[in-house]
Protein backbone atom coordinates (compact mmCIF):
# COMPACT_ATOMS: atom_id res chain seq x y z
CA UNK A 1 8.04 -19.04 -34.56
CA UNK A 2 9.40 -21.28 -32.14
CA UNK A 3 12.08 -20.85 -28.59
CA UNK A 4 13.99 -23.39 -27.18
CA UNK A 5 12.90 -24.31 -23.57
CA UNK A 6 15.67 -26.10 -21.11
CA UNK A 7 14.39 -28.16 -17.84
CA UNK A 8 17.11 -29.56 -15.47
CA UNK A 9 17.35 -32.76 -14.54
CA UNK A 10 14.62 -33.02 -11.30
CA UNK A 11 13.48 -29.45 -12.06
CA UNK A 12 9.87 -28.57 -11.98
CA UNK A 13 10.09 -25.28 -13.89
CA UNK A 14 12.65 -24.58 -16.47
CA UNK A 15 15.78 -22.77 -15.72
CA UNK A 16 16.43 -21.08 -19.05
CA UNK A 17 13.99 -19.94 -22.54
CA UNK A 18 15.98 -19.49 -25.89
CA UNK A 19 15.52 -18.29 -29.22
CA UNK A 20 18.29 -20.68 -30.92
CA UNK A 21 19.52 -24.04 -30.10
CA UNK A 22 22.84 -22.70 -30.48
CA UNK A 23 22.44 -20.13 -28.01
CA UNK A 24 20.89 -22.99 -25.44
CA UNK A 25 23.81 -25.09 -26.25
CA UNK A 26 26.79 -22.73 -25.53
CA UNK A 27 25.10 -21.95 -21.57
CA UNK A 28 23.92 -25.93 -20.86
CA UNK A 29 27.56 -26.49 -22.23
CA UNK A 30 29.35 -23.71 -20.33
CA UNK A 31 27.19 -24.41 -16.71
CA UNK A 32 27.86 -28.42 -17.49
CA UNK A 33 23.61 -28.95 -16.98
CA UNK A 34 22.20 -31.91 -17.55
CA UNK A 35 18.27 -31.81 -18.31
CA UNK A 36 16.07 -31.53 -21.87
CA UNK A 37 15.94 -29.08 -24.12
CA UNK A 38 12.55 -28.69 -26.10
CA UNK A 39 11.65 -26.97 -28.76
CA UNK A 40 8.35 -25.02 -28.24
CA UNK A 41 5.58 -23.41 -30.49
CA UNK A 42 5.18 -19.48 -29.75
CA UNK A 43 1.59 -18.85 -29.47
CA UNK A 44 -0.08 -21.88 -29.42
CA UNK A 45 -0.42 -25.18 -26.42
CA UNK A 46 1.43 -27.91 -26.87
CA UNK A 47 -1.66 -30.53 -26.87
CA UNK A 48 -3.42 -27.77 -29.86
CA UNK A 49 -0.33 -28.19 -31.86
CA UNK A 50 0.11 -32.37 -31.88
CA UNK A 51 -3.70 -32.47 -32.56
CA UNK A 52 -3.20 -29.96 -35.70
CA UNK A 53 0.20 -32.08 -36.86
CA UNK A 54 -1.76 -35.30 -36.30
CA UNK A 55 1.04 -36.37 -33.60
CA UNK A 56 -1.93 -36.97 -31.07
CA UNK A 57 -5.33 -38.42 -31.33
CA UNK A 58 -7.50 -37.83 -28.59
CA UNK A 59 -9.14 -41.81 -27.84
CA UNK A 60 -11.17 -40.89 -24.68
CA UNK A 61 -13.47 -38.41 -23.33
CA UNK A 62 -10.68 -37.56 -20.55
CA UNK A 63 -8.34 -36.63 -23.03
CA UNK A 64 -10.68 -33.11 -23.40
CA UNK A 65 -10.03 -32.36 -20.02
CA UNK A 66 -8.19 -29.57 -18.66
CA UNK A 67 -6.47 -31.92 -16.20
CA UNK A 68 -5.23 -34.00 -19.11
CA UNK A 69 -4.45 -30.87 -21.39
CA UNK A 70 -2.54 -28.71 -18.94
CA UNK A 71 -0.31 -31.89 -18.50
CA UNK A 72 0.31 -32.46 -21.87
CA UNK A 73 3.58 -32.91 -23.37
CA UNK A 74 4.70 -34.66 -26.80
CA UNK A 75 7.68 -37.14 -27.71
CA UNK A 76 7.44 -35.69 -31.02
CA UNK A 77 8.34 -32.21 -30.80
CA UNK A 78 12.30 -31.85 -30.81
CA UNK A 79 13.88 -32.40 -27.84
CA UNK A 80 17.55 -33.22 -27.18
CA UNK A 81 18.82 -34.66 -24.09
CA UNK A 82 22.20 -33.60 -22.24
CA UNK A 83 24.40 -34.98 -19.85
CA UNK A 84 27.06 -32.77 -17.65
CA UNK A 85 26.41 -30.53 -20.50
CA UNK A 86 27.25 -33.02 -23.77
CA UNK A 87 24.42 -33.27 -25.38
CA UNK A 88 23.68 -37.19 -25.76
């Protein structure tokens, strides 16, 4: 299971949490947003799911950390970006 997770441009939180791309589309399309929309595992961290897809390798001791891990993100999970609500 995944959800579909918008953050606005400058935004430190997101501003909307979607269970279809097509649904996220239509209100980042009808509110004219620009920002990121993400795809997201359900149920699992971010940094446990591009070490179990081999999108990550961890190279240093700091990259165990919680300061590192509760920062993670990953390039690789899909992600769209949109612009006055096009997507780009």
């Amino acid at each position: 299971m995944e959800i579909w997770v918008f953050n606005g441009a400058k935004s430190h939180f997101p501003s909307g949490v979607f269970s279809k791309k097509e649904i996220a589309d239509a209100w980042i399309a009808k509110h004219k947003l620009t920002g990121v929309l993400t795809k997201y595992p359900v149920d699992e961290g971010v940094y446990d799911w591009s070490l179990a897809n081999g999108t990550f390798k961890i190279k240093k001791e700091e990259q165990t950390k919680p300061e590192f891990i509760q920062r993670f993100s990953s390039a690789s999970q899909e992600h769209y970006h949109y612009e006055d609500g096009i997507e780009e």
